[in-house]
N, C-alpha and C. Protein backbone atom coordinates (compact mmCIF):
# COMPACT_ATOMS: atom_id res chain seq x y z
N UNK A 1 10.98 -87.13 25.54
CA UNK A 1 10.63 -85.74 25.51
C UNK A 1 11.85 -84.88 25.33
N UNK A 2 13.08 -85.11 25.45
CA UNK A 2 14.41 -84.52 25.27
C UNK A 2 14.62 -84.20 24.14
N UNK A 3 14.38 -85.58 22.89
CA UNK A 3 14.27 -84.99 21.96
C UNK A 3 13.51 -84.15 21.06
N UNK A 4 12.42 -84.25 21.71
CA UNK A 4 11.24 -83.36 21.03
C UNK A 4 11.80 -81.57 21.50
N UNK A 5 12.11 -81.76 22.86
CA UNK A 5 12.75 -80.22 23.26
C UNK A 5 13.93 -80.13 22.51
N UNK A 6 14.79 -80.62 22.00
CA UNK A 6 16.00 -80.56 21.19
C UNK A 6 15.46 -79.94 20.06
N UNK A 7 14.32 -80.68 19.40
CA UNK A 7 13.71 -80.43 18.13
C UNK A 7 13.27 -78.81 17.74
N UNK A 8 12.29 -78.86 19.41
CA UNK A 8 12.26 -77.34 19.25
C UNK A 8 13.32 -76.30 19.51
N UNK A 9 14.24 -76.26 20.38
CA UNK A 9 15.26 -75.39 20.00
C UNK A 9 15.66 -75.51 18.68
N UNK A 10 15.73 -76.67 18.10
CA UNK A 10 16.63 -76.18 16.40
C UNK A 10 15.62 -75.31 15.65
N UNK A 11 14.23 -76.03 16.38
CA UNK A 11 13.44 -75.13 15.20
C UNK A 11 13.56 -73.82 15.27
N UNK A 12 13.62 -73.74 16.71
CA UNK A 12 13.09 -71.77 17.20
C UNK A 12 14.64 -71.51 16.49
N UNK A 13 15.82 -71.79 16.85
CA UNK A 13 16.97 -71.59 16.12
C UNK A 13 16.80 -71.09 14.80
N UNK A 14 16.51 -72.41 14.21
CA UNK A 14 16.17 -71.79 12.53
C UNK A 14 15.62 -71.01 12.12
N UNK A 15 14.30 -70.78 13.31
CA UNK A 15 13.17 -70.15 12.60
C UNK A 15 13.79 -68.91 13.28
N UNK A 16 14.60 -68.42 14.26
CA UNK A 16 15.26 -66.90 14.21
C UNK A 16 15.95 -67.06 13.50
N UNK A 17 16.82 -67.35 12.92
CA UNK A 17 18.27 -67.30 11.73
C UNK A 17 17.39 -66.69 10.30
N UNK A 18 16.11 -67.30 10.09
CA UNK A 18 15.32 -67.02 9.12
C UNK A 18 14.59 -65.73 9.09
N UNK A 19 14.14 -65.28 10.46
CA UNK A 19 13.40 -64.12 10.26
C UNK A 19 14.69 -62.75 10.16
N UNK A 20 15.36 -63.30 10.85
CA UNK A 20 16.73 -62.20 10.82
C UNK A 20 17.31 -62.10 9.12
N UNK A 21 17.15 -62.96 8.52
CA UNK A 21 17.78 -62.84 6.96
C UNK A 21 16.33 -62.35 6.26
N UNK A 22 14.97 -63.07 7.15
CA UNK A 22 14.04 -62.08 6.19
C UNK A 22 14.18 -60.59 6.06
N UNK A 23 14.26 -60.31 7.86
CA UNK A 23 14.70 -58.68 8.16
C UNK A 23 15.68 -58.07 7.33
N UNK A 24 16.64 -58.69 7.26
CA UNK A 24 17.99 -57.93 6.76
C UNK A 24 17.13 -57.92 5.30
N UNK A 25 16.68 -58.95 4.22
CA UNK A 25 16.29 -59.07 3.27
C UNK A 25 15.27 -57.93 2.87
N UNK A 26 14.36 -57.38 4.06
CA UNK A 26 13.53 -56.88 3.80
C UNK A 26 13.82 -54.97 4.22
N UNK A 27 14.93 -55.15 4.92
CA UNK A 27 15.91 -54.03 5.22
C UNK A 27 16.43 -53.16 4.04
N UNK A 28 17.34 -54.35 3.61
CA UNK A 28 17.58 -53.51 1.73
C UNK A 28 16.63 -53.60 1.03
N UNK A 29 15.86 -54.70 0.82
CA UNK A 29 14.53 -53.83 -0.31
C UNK A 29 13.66 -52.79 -0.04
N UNK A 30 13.21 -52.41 1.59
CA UNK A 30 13.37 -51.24 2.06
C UNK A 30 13.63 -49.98 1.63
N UNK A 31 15.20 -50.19 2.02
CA UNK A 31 16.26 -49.26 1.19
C UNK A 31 16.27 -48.89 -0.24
N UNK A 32 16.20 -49.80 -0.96
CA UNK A 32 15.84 -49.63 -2.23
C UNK A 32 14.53 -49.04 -2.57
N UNK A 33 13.67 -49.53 -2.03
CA UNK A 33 12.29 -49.00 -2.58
C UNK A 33 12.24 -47.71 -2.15
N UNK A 34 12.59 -47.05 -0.73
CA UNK A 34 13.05 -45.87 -0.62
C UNK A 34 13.46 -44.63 -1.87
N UNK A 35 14.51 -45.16 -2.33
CA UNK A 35 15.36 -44.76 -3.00
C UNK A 35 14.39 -44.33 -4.64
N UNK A 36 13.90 -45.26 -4.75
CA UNK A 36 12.86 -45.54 -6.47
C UNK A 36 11.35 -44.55 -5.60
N UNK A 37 11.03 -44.79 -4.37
CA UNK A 37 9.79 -43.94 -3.98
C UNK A 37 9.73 -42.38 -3.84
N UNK A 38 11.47 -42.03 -3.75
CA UNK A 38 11.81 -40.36 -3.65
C UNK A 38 12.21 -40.06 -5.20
N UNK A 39 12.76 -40.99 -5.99
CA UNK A 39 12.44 -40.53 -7.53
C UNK A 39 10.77 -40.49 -8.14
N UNK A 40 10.17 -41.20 -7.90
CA UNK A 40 9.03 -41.20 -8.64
C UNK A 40 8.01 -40.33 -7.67
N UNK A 41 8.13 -40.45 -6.18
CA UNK A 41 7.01 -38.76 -6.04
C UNK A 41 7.81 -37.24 -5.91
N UNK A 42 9.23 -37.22 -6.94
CA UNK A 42 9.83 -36.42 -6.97
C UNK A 42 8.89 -35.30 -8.26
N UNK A 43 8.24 -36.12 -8.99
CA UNK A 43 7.74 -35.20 -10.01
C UNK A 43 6.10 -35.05 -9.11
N UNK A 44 5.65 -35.92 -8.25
CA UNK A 44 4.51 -35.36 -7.64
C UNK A 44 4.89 -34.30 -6.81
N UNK A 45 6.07 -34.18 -6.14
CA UNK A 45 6.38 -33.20 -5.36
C UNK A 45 6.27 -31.97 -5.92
N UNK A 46 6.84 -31.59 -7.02
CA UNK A 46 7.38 -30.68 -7.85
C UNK A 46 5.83 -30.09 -8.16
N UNK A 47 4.84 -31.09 -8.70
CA UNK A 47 3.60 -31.19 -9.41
C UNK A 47 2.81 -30.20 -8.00
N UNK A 48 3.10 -30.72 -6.60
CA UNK A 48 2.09 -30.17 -5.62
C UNK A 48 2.81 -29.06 -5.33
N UNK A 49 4.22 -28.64 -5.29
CA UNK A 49 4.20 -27.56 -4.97
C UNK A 49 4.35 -26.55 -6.17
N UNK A 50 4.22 -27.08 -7.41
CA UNK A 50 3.89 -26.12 -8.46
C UNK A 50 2.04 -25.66 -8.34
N UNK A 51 1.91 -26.72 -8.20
CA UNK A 51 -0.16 -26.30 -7.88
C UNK A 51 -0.42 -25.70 -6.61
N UNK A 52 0.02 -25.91 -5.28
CA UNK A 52 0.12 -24.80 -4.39
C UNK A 52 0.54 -23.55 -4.35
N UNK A 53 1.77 -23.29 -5.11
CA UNK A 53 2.42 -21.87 -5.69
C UNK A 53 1.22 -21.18 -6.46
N UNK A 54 0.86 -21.35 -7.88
CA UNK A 54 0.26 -21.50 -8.54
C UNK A 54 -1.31 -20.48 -8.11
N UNK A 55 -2.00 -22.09 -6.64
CA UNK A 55 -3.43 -21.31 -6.65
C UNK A 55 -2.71 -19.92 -5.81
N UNK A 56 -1.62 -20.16 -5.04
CA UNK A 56 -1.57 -18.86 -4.05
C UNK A 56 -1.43 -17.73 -4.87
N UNK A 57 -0.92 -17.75 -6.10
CA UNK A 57 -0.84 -16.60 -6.80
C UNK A 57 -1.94 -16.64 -7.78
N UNK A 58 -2.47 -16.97 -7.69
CA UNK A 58 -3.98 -16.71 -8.68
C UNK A 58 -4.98 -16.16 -7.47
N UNK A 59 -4.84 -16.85 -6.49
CA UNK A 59 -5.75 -15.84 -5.13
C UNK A 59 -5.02 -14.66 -4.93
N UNK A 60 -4.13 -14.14 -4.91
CA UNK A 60 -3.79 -12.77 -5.19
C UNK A 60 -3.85 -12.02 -5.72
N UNK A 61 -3.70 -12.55 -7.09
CA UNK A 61 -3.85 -11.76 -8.56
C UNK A 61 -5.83 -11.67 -8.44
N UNK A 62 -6.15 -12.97 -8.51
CA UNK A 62 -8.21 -12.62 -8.39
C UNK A 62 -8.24 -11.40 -7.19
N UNK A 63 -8.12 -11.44 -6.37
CA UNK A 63 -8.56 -10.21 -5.32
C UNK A 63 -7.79 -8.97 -5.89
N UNK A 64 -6.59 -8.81 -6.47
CA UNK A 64 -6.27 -7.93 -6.81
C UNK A 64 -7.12 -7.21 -8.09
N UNK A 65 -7.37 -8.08 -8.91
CA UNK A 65 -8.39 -8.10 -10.50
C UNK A 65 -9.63 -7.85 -9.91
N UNK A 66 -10.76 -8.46 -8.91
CA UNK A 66 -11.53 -8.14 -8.22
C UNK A 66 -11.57 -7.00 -7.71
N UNK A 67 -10.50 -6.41 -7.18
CA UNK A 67 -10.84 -4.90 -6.60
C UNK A 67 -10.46 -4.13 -7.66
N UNK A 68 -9.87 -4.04 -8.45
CA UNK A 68 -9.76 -3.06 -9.52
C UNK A 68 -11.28 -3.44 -9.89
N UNK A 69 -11.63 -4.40 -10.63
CA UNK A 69 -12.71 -4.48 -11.31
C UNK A 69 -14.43 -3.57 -10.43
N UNK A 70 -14.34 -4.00 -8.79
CA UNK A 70 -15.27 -3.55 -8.26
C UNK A 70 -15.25 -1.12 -8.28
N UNK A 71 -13.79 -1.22 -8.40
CA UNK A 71 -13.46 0.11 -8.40
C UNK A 71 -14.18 0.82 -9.85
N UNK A 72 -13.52 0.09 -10.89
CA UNK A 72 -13.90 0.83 -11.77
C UNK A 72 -15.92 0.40 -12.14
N UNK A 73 -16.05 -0.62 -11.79
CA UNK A 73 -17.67 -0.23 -11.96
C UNK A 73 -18.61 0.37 -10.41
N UNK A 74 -17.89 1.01 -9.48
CA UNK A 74 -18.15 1.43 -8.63
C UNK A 74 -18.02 2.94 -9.23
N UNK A 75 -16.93 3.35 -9.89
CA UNK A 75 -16.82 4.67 -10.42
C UNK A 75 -17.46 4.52 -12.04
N UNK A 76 -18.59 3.93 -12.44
CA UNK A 76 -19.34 4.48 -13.98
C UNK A 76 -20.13 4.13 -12.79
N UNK A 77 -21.01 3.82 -12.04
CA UNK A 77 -21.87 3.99 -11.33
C UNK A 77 -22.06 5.35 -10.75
N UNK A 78 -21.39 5.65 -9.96
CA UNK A 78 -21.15 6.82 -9.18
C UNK A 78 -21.30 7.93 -10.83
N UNK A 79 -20.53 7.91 -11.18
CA UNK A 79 -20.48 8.66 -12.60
C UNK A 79 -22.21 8.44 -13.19
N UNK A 80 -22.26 7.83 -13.25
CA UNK A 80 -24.12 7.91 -13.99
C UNK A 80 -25.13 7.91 -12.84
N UNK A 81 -24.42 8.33 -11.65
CA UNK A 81 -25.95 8.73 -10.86
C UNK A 81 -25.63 10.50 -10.65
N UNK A 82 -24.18 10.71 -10.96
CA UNK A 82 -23.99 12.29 -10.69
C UNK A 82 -24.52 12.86 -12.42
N UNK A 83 -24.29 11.97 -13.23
CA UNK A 83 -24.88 12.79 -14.40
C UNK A 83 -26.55 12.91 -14.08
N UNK A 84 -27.38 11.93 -13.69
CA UNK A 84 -28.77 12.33 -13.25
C UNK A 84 -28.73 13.28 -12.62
N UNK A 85 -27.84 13.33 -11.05
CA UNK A 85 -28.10 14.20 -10.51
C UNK A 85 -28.20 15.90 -10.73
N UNK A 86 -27.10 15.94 -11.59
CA UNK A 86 -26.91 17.01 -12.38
C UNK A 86 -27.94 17.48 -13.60
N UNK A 87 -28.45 16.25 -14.03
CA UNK A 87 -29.77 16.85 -14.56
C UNK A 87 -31.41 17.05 -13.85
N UNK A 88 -31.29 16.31 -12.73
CA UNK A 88 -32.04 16.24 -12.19
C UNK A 88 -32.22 18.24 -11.25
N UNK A 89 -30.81 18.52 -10.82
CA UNK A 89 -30.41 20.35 -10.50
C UNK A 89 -30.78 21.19 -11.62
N UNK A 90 -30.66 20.81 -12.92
CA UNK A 90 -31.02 21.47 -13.51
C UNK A 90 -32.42 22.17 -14.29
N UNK A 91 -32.83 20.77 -13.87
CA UNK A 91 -34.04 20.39 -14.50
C UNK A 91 -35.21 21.34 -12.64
N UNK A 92 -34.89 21.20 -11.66
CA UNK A 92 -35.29 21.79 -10.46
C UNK A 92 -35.17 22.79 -10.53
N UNK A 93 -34.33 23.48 -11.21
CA UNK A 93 -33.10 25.03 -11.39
C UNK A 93 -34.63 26.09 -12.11
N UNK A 94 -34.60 24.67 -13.58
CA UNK A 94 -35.51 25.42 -14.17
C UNK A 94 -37.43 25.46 -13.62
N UNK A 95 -37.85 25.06 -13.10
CA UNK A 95 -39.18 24.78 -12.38
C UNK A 95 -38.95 25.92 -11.13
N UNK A 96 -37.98 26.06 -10.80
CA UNK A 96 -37.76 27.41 -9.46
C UNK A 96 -38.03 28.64 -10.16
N UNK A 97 -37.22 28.70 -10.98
CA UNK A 97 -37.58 30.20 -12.10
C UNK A 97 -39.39 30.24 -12.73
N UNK A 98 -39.25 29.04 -13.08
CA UNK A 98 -41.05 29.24 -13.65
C UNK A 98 -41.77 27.86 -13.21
N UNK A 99 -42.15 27.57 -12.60
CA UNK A 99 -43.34 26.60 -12.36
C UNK A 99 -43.87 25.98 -12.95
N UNK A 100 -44.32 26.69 -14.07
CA UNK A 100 -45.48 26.29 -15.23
C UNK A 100 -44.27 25.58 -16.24
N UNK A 101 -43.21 25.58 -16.22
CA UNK A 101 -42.39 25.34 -17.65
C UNK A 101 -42.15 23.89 -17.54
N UNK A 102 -43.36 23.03 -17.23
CA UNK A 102 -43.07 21.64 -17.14
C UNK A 102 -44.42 21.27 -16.87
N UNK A 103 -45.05 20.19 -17.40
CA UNK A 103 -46.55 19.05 -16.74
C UNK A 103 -46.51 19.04 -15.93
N UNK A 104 -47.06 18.92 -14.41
CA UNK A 104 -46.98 18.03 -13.16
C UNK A 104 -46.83 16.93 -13.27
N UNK A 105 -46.75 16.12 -14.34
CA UNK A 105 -45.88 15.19 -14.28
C UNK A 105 -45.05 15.10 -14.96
N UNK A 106 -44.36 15.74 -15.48
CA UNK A 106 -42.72 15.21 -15.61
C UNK A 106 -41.87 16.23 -14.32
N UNK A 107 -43.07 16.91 -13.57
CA UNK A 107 -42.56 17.35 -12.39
C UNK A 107 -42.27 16.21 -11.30
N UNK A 108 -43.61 15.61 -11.60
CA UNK A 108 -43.67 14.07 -10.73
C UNK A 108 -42.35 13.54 -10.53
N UNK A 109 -42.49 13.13 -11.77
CA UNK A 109 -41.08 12.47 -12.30
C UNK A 109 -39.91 12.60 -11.96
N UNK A 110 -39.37 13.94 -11.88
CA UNK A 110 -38.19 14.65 -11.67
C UNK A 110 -37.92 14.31 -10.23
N UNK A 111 -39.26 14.53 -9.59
CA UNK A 111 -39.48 14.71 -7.93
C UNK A 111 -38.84 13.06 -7.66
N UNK A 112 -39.40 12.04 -8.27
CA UNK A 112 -39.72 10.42 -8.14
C UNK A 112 -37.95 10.53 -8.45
N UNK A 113 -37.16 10.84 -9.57
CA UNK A 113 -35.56 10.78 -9.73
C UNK A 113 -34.86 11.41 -8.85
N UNK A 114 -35.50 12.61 -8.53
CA UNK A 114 -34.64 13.05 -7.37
C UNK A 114 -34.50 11.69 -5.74
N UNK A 115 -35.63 11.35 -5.33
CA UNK A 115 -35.66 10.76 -4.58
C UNK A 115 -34.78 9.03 -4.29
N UNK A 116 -35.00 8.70 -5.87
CA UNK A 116 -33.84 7.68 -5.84
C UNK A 116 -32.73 7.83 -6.24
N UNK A 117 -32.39 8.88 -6.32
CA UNK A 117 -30.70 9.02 -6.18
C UNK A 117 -30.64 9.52 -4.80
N UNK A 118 -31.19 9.89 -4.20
CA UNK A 118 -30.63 10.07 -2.68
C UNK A 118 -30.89 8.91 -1.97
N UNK A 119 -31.76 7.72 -2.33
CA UNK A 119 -32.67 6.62 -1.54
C UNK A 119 -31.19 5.54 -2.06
N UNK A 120 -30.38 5.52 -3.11
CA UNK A 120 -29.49 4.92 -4.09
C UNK A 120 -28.11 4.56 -2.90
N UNK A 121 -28.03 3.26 -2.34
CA UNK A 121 -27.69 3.15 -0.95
C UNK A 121 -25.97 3.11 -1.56
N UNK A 122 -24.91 3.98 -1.57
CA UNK A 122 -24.03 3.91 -2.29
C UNK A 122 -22.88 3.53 -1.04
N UNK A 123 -22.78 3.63 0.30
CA UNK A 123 -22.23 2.64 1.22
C UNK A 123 -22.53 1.22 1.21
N UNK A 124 -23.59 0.54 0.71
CA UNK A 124 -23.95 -0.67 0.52
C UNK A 124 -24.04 -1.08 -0.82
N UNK A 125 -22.88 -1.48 -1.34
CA UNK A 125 -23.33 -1.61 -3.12
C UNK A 125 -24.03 -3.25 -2.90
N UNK A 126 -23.89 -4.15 -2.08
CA UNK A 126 -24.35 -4.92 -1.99
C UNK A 126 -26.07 -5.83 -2.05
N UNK A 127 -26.04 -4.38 -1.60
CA UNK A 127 -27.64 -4.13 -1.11
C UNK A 127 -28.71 -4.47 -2.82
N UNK A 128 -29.41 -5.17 -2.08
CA UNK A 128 -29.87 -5.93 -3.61
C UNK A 128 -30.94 -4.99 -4.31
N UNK A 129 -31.22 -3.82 -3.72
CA UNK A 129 -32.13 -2.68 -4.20
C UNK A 129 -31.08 -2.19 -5.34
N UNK A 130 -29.87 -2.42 -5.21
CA UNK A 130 -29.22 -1.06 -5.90
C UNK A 130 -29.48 -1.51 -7.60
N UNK A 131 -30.00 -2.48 -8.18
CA UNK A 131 -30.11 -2.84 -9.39
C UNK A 131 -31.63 -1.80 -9.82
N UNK A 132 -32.53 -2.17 -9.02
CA UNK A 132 -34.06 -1.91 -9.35
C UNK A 132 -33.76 -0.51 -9.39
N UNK A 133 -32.93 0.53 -8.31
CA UNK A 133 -32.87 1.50 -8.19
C UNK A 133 -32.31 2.34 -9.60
N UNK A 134 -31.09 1.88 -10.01
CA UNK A 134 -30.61 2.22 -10.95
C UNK A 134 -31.67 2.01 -12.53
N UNK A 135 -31.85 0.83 -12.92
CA UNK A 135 -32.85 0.86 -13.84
C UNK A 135 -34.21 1.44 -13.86
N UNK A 136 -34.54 2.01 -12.58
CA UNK A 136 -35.49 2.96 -12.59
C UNK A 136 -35.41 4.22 -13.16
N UNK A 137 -34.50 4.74 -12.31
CA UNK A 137 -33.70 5.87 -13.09
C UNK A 137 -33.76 5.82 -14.23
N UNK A 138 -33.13 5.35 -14.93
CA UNK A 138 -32.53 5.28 -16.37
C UNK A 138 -33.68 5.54 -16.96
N UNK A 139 -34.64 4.68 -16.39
CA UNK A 139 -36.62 4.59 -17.27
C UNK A 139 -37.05 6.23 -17.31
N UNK A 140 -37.26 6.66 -15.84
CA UNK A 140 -37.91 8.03 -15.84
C UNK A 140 -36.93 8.76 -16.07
N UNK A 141 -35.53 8.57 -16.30
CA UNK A 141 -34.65 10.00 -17.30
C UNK A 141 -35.28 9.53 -18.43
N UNK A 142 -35.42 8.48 -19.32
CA UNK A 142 -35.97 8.74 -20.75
C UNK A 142 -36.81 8.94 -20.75
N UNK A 143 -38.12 8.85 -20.01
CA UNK A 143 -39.38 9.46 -20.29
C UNK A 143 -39.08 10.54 -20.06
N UNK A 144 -38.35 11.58 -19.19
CA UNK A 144 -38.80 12.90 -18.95
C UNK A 144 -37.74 13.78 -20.04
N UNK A 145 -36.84 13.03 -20.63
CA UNK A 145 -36.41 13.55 -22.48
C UNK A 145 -37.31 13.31 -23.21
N UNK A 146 -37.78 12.00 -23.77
CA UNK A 146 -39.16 11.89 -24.31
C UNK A 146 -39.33 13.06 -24.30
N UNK A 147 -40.85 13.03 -23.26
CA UNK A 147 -41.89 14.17 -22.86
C UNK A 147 -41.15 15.54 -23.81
N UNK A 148 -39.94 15.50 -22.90
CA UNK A 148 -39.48 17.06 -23.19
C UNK A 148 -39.24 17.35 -24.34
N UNK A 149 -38.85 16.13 -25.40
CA UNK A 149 -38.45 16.01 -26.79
C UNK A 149 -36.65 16.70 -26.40
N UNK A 150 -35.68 16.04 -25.65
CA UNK A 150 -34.53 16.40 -25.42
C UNK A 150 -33.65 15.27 -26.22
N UNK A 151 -32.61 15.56 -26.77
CA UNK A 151 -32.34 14.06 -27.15
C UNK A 151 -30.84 14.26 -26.37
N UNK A 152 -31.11 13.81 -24.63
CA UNK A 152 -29.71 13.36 -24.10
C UNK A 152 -30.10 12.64 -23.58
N UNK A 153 -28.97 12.00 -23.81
CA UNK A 153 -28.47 10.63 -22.96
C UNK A 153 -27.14 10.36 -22.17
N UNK A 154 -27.55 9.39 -21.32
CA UNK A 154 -25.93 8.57 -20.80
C UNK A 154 -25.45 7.82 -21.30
N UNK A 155 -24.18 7.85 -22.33
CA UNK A 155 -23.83 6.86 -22.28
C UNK A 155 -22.24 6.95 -21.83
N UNK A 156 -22.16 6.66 -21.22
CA UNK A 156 -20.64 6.47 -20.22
C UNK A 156 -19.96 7.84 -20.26
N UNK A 157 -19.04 8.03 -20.00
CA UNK A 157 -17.88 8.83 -19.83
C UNK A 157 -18.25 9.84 -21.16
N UNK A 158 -18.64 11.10 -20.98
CA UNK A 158 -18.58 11.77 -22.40
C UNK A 158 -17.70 12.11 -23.08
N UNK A 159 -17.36 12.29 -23.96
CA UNK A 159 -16.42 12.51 -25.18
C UNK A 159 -16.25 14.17 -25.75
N UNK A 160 -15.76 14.29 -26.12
CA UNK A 160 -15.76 16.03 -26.89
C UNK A 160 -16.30 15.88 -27.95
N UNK A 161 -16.61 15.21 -28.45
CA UNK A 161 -17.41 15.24 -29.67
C UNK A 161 -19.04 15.10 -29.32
N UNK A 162 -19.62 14.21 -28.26
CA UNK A 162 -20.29 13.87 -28.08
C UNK A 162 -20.91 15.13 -27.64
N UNK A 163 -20.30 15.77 -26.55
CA UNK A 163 -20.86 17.11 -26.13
C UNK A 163 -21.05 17.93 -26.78
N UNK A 164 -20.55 18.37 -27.79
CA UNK A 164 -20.92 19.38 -29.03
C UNK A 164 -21.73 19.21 -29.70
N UNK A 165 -22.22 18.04 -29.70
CA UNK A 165 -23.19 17.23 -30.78
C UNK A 165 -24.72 17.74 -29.23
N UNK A 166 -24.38 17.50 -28.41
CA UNK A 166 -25.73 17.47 -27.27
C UNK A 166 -26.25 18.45 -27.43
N UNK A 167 -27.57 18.39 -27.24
CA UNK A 167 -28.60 19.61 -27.03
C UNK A 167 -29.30 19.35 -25.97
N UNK A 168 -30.05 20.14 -25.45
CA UNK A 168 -30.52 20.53 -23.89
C UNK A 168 -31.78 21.47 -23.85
């Protein structure tokens, strides 16, 4: 049995002498692979923090493009419910002076436009009425030109030419 315990010390011997040169062996390739793993996710690096840069400034620029964009169709909105409204004063202006100088219904009418521009929820543009509301409008202002045989219209922002050309 002495020599069998002899046997195993040389082995355990060897077999540490071996794992220690695997270690060291596996120490520098380690090292090396290190070295080749910070070159090659050097262009993924570059790649993620070019695409993190990137979305952060496209989420800035969108909310920035977003609120301009909600501004300016917040103001031709606002702008084409004050041109109703303004015809809608005028069109009341004239029915105060004479009564008779209109149908009862395109009095209706006037009455029905007046009411959705004040009903026209302009703290809530969200509010899913504000579509139906607006294309209503637009309907009973052309019927009540129709009727009247007026030929005005909205179309955006008026022009100086456009106004000279209008009749009323």
């Amino acid at each position: 049995h002495a020599s069998w315990a002899a046997n195993q010390v040389i082995s355990c011997s060897s077999l540490s002498s071996h794992v220690q040169s695997s270690t060291l062996s596996l120490s520098l390739q380690s090292n090396t692979m290190d070295i080749f793993d910070s070159s090659v996710n050097l262009e993924e690096t570059h790649f993620n923090e070019g695409f993190n840069e990137g979305y952060n400034d496209g989420l800035a620029s969108g909310k920035d493009e977003g609120r301009q964009v909600g501004l300016k169709h917040g103001f031709e909105i606002g702008e084409e419910l004050g041109f109703y409204r303004g015809c809608i004063d005028v069109w009341n202006s004239a029915i105060r002076v004479d009564p008779t100088c209109f149908s009862s219904r395109v009095q209706k009418t006037i009455k029905q436009m007046d009411e959705l521009v004040q009903k026209y929820p302009i703290l809530d543009p969200e509010n899913e009425s504000v579509t139906e509301i607006i294309k209503s409008l637009r309907l009973k202002f052309r019927a009540v030109c129709a009727t009247l045989n007026l030929k005005l219209e909205y179309s955006g922002y008026p022009k100086v030419s456009d106004a000279q050309g209008s009749e009323f």
